[in-house]
C-alpha atoms as a PDB file:
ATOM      1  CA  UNK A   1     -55.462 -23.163  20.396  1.00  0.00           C
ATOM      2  CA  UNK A   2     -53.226 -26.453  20.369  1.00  0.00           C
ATOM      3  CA  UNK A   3     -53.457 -26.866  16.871  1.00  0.00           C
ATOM      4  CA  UNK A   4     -52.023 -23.167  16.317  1.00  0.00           C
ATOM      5  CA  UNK A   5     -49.509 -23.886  18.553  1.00  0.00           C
ATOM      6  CA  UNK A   6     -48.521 -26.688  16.924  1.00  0.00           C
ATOM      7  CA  UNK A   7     -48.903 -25.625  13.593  1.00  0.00           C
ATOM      8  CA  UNK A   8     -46.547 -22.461  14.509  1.00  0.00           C
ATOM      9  CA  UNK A   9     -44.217 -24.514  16.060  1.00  0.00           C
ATOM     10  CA  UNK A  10     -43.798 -26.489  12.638  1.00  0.00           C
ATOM     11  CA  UNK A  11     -42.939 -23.014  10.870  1.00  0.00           C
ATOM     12  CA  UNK A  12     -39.554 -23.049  12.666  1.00  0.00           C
ATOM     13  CA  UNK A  13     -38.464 -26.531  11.922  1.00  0.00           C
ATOM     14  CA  UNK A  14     -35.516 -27.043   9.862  1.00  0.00           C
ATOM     15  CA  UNK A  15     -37.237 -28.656   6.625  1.00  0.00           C
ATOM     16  CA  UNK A  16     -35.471 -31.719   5.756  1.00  0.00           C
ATOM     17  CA  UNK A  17     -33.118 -31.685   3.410  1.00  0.00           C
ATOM     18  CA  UNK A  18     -33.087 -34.663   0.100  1.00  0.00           C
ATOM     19  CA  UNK A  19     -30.712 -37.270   0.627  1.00  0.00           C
ATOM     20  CA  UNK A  20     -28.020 -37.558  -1.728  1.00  0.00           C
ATOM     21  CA  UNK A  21     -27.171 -41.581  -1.978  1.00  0.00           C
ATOM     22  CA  UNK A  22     -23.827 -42.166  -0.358  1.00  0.00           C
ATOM     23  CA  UNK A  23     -21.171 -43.414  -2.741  1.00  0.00           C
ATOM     24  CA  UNK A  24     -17.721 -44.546  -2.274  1.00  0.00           C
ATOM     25  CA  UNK A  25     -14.376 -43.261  -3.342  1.00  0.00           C
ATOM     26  CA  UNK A  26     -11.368 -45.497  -3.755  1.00  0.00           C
ATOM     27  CA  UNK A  27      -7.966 -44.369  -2.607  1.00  0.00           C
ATOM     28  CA  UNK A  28      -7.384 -43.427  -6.386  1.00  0.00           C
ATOM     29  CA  UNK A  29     -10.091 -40.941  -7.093  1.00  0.00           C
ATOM     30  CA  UNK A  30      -9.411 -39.142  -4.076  1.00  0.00           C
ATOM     31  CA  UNK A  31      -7.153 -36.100  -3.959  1.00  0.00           C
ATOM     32  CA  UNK A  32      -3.324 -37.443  -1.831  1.00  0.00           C
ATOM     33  CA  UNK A  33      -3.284 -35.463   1.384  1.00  0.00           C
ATOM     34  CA  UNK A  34       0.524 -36.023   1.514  1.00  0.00           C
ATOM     35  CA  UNK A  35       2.931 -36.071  -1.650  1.00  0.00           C
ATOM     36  CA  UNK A  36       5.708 -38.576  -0.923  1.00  0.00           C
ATOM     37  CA  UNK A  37       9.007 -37.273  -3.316  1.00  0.00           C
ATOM     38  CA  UNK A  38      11.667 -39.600  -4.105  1.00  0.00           C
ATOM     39  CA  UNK A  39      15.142 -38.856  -2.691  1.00  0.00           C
ATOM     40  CA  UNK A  40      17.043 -37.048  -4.622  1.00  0.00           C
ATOM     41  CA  UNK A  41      20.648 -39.063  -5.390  1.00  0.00           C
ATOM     42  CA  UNK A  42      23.481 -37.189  -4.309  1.00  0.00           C
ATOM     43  CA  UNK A  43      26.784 -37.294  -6.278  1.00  0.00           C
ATOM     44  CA  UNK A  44      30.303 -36.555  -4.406  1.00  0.00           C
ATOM     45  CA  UNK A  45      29.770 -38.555  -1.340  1.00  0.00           C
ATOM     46  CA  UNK A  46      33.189 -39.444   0.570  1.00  0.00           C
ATOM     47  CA  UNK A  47      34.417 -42.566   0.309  1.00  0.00           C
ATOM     48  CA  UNK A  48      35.869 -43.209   4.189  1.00  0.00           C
ATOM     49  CA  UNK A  49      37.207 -47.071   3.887  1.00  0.00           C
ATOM     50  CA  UNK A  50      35.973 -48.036   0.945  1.00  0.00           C
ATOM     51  CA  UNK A  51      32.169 -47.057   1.508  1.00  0.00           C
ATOM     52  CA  UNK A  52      30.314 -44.090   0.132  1.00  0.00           C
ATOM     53  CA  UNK A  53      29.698 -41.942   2.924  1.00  0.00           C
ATOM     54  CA  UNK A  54      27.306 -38.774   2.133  1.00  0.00           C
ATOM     55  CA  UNK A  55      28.218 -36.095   5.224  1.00  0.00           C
ATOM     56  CA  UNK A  56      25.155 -34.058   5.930  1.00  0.00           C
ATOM     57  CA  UNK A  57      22.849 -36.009   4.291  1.00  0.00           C
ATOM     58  CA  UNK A  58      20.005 -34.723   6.357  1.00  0.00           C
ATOM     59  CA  UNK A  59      20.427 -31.358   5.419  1.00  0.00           C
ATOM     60  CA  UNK A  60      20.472 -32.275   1.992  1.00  0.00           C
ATOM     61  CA  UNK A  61      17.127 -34.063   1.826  1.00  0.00           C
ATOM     62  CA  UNK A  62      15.660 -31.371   3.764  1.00  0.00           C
ATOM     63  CA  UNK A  63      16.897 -28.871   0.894  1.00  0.00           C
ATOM     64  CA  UNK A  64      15.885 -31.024  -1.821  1.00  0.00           C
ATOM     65  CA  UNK A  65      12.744 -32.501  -0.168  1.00  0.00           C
ATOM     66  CA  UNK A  66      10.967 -29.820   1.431  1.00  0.00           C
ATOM     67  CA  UNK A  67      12.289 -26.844   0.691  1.00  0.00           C
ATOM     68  CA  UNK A  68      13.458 -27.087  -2.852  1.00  0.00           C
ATOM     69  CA  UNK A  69      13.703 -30.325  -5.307  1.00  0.00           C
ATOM     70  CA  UNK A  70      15.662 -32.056  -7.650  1.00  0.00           C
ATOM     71  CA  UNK A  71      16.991 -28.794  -9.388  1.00  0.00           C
ATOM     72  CA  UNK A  72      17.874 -27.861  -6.055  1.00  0.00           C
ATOM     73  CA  UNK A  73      20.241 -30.077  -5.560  1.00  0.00           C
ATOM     74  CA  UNK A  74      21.734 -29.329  -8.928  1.00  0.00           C
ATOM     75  CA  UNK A  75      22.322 -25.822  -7.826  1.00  0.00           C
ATOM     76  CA  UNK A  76      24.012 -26.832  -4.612  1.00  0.00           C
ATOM     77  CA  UNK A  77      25.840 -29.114  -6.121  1.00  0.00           C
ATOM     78  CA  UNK A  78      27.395 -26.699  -8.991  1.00  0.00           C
ATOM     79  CA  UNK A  79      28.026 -24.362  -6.199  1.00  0.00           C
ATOM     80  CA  UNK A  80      30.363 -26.497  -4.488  1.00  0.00           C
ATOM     81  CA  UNK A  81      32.229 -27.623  -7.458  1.00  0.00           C
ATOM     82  CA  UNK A  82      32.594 -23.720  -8.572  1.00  0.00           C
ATOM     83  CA  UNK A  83      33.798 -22.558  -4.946  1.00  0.00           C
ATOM     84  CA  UNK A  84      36.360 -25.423  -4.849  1.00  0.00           C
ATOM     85  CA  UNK A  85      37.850 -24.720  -8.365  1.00  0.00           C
ATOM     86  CA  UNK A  86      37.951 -21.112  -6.635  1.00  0.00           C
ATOM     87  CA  UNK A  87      39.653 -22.555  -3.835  1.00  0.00           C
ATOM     88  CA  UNK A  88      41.917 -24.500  -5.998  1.00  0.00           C
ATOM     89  CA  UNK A  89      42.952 -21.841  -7.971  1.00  0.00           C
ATOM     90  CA  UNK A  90      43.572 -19.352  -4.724  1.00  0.00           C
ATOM     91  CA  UNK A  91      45.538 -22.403  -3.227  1.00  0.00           C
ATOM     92  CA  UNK A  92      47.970 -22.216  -6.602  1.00  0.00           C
ATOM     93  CA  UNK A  93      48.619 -18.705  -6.268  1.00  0.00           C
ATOM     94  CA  UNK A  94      49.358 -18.788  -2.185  1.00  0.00           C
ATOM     95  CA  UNK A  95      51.506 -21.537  -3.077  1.00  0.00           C
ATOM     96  CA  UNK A  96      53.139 -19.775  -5.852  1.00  0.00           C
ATOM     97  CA  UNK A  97      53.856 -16.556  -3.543  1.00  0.00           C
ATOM     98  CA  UNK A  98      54.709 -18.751  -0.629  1.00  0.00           C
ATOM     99  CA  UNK A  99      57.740 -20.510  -2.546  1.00  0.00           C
ATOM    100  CA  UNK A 100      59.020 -17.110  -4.713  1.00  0.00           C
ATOM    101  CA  UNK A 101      57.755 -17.718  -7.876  1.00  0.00           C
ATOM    102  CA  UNK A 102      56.150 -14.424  -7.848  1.00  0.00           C
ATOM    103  CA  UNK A 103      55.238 -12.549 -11.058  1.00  0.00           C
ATOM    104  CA  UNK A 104      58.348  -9.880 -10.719  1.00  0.00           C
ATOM    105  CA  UNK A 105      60.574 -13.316 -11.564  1.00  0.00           C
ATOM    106  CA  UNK A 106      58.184 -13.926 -14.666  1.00  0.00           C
ATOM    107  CA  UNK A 107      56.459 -10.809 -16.283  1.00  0.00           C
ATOM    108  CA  UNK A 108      58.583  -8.629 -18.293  1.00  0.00           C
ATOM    109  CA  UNK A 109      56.644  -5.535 -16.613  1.00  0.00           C
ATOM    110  CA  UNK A 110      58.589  -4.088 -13.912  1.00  0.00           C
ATOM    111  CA  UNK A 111      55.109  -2.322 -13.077  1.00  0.00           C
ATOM    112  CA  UNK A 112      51.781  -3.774 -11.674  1.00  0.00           C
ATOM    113  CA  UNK A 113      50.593  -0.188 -11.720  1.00  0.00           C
ATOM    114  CA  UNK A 114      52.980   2.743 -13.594  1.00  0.00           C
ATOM    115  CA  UNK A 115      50.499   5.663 -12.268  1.00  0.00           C
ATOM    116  CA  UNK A 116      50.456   4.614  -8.912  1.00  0.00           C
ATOM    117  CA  UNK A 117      54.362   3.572  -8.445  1.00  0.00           C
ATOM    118  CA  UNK A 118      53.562  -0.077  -7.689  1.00  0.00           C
ATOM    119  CA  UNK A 119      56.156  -2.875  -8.717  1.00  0.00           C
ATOM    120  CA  UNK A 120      55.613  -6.238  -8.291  1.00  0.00           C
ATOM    121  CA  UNK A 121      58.809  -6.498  -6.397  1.00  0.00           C
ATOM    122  CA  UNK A 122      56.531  -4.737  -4.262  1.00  0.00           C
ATOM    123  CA  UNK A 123      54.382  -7.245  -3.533  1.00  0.00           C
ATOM    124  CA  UNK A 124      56.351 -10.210  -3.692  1.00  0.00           C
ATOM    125  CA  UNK A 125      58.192  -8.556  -0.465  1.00  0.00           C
ATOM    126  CA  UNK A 126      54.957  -8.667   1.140  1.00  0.00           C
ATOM    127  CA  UNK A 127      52.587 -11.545   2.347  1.00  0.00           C
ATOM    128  CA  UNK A 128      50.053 -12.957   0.021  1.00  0.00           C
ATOM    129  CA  UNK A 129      46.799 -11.360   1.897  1.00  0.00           C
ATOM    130  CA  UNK A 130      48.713  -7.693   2.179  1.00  0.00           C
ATOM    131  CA  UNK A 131      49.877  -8.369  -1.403  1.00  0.00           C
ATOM    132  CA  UNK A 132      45.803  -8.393  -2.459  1.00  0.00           C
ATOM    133  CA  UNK A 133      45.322  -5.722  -0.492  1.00  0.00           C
ATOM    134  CA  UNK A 134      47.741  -3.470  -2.420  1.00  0.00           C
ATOM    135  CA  UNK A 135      46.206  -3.951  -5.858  1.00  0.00           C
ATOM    136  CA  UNK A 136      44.642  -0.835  -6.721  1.00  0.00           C
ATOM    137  CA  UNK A 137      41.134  -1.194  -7.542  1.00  0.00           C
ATOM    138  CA  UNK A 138      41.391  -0.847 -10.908  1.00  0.00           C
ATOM    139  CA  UNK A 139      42.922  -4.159 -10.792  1.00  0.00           C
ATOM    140  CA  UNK A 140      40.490  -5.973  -8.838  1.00  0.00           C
ATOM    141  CA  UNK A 141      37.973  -4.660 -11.004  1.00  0.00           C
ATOM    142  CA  UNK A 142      40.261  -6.519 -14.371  1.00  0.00           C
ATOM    143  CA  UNK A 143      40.002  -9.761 -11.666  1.00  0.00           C
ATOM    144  CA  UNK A 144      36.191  -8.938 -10.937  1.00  0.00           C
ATOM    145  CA  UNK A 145      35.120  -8.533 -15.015  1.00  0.00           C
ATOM    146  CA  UNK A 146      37.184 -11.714 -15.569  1.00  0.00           C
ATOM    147  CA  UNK A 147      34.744 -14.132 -14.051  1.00  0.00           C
ATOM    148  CA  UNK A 148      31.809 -12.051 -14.709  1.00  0.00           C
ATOM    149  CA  UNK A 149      32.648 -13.040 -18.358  1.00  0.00           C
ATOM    150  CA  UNK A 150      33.028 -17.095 -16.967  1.00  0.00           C
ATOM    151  CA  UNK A 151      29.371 -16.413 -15.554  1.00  0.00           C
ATOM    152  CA  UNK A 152      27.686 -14.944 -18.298  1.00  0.00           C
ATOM    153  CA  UNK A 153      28.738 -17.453 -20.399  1.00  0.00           C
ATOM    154  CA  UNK A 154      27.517 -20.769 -18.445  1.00  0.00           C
ATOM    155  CA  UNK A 155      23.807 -18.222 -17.966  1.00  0.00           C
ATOM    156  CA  UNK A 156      23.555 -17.799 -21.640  1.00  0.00           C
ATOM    157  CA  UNK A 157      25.597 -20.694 -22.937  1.00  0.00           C
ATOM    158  CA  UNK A 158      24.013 -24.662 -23.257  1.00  0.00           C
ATOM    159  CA  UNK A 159      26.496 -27.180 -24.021  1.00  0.00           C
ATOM    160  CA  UNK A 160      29.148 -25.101 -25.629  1.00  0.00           C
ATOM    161  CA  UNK A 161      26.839 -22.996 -27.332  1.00  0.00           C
ATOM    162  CA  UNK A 162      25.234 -19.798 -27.119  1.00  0.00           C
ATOM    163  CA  UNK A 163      21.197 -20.477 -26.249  1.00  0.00           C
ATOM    164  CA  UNK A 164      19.272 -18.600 -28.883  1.00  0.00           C
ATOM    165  CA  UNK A 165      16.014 -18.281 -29.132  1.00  0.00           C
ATOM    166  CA  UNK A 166      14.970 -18.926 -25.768  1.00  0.00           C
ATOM    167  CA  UNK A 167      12.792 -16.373 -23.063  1.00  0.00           C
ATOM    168  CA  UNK A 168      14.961 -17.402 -19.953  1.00  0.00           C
ATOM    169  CA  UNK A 169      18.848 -17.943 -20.302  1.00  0.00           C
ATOM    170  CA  UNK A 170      19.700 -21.565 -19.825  1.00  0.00           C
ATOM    171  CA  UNK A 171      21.229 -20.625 -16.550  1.00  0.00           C
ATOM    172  CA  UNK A 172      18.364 -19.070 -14.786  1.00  0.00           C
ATOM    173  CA  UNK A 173      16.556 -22.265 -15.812  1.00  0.00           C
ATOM    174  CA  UNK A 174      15.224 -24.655 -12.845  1.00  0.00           C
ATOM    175  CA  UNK A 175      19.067 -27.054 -12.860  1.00  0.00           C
ATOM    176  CA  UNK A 176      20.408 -25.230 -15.575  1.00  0.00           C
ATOM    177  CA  UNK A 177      23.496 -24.517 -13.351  1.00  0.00           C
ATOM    178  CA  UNK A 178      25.786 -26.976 -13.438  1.00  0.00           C
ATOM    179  CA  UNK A 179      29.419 -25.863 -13.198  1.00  0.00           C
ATOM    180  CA  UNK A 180      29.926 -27.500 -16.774  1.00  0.00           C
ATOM    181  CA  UNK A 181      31.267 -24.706 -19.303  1.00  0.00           C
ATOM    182  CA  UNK A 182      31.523 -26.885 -22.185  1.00  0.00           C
ATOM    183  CA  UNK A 183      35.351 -26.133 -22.567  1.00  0.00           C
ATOM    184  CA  UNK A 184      37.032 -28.945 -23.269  1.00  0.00           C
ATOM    185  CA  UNK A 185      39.902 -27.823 -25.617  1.00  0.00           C
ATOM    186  CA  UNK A 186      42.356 -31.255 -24.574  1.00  0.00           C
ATOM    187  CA  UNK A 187      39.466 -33.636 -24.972  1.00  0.00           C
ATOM    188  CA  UNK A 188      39.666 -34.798 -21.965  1.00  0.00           C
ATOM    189  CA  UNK A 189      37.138 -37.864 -21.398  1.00  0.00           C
ATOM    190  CA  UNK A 190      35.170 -36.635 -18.087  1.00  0.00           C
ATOM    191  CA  UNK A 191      34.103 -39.871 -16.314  1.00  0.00           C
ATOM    192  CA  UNK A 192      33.003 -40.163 -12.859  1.00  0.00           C
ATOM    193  CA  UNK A 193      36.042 -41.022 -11.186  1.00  0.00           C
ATOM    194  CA  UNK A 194      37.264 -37.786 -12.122  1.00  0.00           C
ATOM    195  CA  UNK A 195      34.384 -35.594 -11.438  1.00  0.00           C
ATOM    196  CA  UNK A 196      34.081 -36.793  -7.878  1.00  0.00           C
ATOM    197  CA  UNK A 197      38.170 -36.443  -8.169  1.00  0.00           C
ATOM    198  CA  UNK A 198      37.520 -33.017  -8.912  1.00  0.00           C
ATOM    199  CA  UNK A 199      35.101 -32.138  -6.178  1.00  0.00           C
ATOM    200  CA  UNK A 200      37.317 -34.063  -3.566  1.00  0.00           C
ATOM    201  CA  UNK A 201      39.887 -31.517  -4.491  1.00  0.00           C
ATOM    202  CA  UNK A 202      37.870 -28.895  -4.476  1.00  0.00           C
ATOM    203  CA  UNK A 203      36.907 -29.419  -0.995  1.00  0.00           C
ATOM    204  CA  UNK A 204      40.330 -29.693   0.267  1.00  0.00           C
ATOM    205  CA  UNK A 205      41.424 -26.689  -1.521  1.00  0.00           C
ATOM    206  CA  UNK A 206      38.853 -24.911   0.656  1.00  0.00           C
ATOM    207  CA  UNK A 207      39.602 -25.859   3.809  1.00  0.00           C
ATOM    208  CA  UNK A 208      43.446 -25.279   2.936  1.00  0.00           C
ATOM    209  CA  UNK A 209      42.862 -21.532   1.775  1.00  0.00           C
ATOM    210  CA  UNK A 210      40.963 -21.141   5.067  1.00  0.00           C
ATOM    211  CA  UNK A 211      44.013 -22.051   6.908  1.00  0.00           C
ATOM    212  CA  UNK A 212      46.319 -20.459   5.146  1.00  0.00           C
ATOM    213  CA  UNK A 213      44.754 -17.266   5.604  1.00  0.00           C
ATOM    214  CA  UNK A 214      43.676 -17.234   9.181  1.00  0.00           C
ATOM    215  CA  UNK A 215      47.492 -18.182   9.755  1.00  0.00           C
ATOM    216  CA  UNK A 216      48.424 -15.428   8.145  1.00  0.00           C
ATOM    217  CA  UNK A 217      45.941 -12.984   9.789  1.00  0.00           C
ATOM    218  CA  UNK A 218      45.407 -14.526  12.966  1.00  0.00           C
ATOM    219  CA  UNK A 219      48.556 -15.118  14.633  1.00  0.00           C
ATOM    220  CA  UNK A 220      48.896 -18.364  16.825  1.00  0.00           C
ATOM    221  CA  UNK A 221      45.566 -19.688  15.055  1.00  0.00           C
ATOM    222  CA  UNK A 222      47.369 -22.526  13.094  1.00  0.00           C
ATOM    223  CA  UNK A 223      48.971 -25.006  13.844  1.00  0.00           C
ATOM    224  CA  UNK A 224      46.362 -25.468  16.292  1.00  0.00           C
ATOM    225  CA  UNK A 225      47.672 -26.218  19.785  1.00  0.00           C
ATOM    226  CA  UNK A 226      47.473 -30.225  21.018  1.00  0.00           C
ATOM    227  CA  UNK A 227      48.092 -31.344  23.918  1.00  0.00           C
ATOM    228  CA  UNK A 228      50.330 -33.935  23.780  1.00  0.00           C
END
C-alpha cells in the first residue's frame, strides 16, 4: 500500500525541467530600457547683458524631448518667426493709420467698395480695429487668399523651387517648415546676426500689436497704471 502511495504521489510532481546553461549579456547586446536624446540647440535666445539667455527653456526641451524632436523644434521655431513678420507687418499698418497716411491720401480710388458705398475716407475717419471691421468680406477674403498663396508655396516649394516628383509636399515633411520662402530678389546675404535680428523684431512687434489693440478696445487698459 506504501509503495502505491508513493508511486501516486510521484504522478503529480512537477517533472523537472532541462537546464539551459546560464550565459551573460553585456550592456551592449541588451535592448536600452531608457533612450537618452540629445538636446536639441535652440536658435533666437535673448541676449540680456551680453549673455545668451534662452526664456522657457524648459518648455522647449519638454517639446522637443518628450513630446516631439528635433523637427519639432523646427516647426516651433518657423512659427514664431512667421507670427512676428505678421506682427510686424500689422504694426506698419497701425502705425500708418495712426499718423494719417491712410490709403484715401495714396490710392487713386476714391472707393474701397463702389457696390457697397464705402470710401476710404471712410475708414481713415475711423480707428484702425473699426476700420477692419468695415471691410466687407469680400475683402477679407482678397486678404485671406493672399497668404494662402504665401503658404502653398513654402508646402510645395524647396529652396525656391517647386518640389516635383515627390509623395509628400516638402512642407508637410518632418522640419520641412521653416519660414524660409526662398525670395531673395535684393540678394541680401542672410547671416545670423540678422536672422536672430529678425526674430527679435518679430517678438516685439507682437507684444506691440497686443497693446495697441487692447488700448484701443479696452479703455483704461494701457498705459497700465503705476504707482508711483
Amino acid at each position: 500500500i506504501a509503495a502505491l502511495l508513493a508511486g501516486s504521489a510521484a504522478a503529480f510532481a512537477p517533472a523537472n525541467a532541462p537546464r539551459t546553461p546560464a550565459t551573460s549579456l553585456s550592456m551592449s547586446e541588451e535592448a536600452p530600457l531608457l533612450e537618452i536624446k540629445e538636446k536639441v540647440p535652440c536658435f533666437g535666445a535673448t541676449p540680456l547683458l551680453g549673455e545668451p539667455v534662452f526664456i522657457g527653456e524648459n518648455y522647449w526641451d519638454k517639446l522637443t524631448l518628450e513630446y516631439g524632436s528635433e523637427a519639432t523644434g523646427t516647426f516651433l521655431r518657423a512659427a514664431e518667426l512667421k507670427h512676428g513678420r505678421s506682427a510686424m507687418l500689422a504694426v506698419t499698418g497701425f502705425a500708418f493709420h495712426k499718423l494719417g497716411l491712410t490709403l484715401d491720401k495714396i490710392s487713386p480710388h476714391e472707393y474701397l467698395s463702389v457696390t457697397q458705398g464705402i470710401k476710404f475716407a471712410d475708414l481713415a475717419a475711423m480707428s484702425p480695429v473699426d476700420a477692419i471691421k468695415a471691410v466687407p468680406a469680400e475683402g477679407l477674403t482678397q486678404m485671406f487668399c493672399a497668404i494662402a498663396l504665401v503658404e502653398f508655396f513654402e508646402l510645395t516649394h524647396k529652396d525656391g523651387k517647386l518640389a516635383e516628383g515627390e509623395r509628400v509636399a516638402p512642407g508637410l515633411q518632418p522640419g520641412g517648415l521653416t519660414g524660409d520662402l526662398g525670395w531673395n530678389p535684393l540678394g541680401v546675404k542672410v547671416t545670423e546676426r540678422r536672422r536672430l535680428s529678425e526674430l527679435q523684431n518679430g517678438r516685439a512687434a507682437m507684444f506691440a500689436i497686443c497693446a495697441w489693440v487692447a488700448a484701443e478696445t479696452i479703455p483704461g487698459s494701457f498705459p497700465l497704471p503705476l504707482p508711483w
